[in-house]
C-alpha atoms as a PDB file:
ATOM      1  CA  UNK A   1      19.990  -2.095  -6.829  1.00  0.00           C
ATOM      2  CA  UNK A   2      18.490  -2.599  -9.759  1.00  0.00           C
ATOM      3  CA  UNK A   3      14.980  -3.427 -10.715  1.00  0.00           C
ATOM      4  CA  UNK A   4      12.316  -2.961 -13.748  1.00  0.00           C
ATOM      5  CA  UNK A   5       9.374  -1.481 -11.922  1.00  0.00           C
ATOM      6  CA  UNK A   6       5.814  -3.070 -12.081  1.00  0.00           C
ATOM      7  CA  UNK A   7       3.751  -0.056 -12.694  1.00  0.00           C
ATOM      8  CA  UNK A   8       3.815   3.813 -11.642  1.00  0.00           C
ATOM      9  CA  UNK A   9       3.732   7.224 -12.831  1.00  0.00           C
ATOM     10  CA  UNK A  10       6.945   7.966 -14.059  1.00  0.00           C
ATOM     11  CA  UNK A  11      10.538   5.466 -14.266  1.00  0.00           C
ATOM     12  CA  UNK A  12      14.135   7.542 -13.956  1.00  0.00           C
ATOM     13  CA  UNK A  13      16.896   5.686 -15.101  1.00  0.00           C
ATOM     14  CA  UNK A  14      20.013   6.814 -13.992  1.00  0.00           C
ATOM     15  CA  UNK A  15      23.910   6.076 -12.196  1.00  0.00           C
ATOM     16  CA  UNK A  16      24.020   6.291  -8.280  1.00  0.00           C
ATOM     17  CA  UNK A  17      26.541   9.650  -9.105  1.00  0.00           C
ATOM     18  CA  UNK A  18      23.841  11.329 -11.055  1.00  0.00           C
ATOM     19  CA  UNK A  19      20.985  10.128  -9.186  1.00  0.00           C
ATOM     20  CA  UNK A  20      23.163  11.800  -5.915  1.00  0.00           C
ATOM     21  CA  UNK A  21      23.765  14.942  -8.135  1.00  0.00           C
ATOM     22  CA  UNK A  22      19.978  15.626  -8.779  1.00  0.00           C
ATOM     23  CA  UNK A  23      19.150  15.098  -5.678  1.00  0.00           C
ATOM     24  CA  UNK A  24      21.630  17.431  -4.273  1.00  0.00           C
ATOM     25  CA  UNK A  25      20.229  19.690  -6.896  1.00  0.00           C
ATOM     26  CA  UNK A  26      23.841  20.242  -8.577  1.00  0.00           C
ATOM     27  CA  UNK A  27      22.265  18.509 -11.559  1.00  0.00           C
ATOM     28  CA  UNK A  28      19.010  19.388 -13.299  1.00  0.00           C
ATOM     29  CA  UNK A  29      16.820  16.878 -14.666  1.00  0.00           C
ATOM     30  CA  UNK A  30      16.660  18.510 -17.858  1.00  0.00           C
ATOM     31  CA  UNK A  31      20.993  18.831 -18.009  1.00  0.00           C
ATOM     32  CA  UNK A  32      20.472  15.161 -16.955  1.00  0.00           C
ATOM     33  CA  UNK A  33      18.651  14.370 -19.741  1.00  0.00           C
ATOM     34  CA  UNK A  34      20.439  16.644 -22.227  1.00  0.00           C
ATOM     35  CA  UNK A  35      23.838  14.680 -21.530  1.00  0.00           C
ATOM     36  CA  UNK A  36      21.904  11.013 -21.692  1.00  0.00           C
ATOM     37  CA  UNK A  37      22.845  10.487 -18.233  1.00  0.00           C
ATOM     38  CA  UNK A  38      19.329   9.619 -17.364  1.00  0.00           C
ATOM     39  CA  UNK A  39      16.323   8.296 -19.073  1.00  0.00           C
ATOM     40  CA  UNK A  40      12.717   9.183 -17.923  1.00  0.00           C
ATOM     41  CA  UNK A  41       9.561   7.411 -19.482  1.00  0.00           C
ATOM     42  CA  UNK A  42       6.092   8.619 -17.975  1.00  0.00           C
ATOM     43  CA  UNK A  43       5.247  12.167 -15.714  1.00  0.00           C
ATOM     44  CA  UNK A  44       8.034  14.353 -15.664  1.00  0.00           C
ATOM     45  CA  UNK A  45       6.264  16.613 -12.940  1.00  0.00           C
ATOM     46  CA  UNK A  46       5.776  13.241 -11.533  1.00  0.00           C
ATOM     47  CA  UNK A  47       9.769  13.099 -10.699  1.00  0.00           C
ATOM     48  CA  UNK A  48      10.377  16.658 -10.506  1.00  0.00           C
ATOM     49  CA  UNK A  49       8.052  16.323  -7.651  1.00  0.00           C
ATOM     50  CA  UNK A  50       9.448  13.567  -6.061  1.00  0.00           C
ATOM     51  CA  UNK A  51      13.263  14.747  -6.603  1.00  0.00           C
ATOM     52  CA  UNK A  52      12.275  17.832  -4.444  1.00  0.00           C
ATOM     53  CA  UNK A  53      10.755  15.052  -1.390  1.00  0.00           C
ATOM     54  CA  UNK A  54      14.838  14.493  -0.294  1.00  0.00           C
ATOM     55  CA  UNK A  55      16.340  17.961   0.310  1.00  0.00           C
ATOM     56  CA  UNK A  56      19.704  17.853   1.357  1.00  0.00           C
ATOM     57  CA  UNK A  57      20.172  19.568   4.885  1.00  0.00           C
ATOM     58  CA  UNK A  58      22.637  22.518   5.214  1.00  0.00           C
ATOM     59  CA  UNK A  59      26.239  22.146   6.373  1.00  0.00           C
ATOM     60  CA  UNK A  60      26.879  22.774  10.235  1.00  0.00           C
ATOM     61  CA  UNK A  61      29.420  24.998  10.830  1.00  0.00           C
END
């Protein structure tokens, strides 16, 4: 889904692969950046904090 966003600390454009890989934490924002596979306008602590709000649970087994 895509949407421009009204107002708010921080906007993170990105793909749903790399948005799923930062999440996971196999990507960092900053390698994110680095490659151009995201753009971030506003508070980068803003998104580093809210990246870290969806930690991926451990693997059973």
């Amino acid at each position: 889904m895509r949407c421009e966003p009204e107002s708010g600390d921080a906007v993170l454009r990105s793909d749903p692969d790399t948005f799923s890989a930062l999440l996971a934490g196999r990507l960092t924002l900053a390698a994110a950046e680095e490659s151009g596979a995201v753009s971030l306008e506003g508070d980068r602590a803003a998104v580093e904090r809210a990246l870290q709000l969806f930690p991926v649970p451990e693997p059973v087994g």
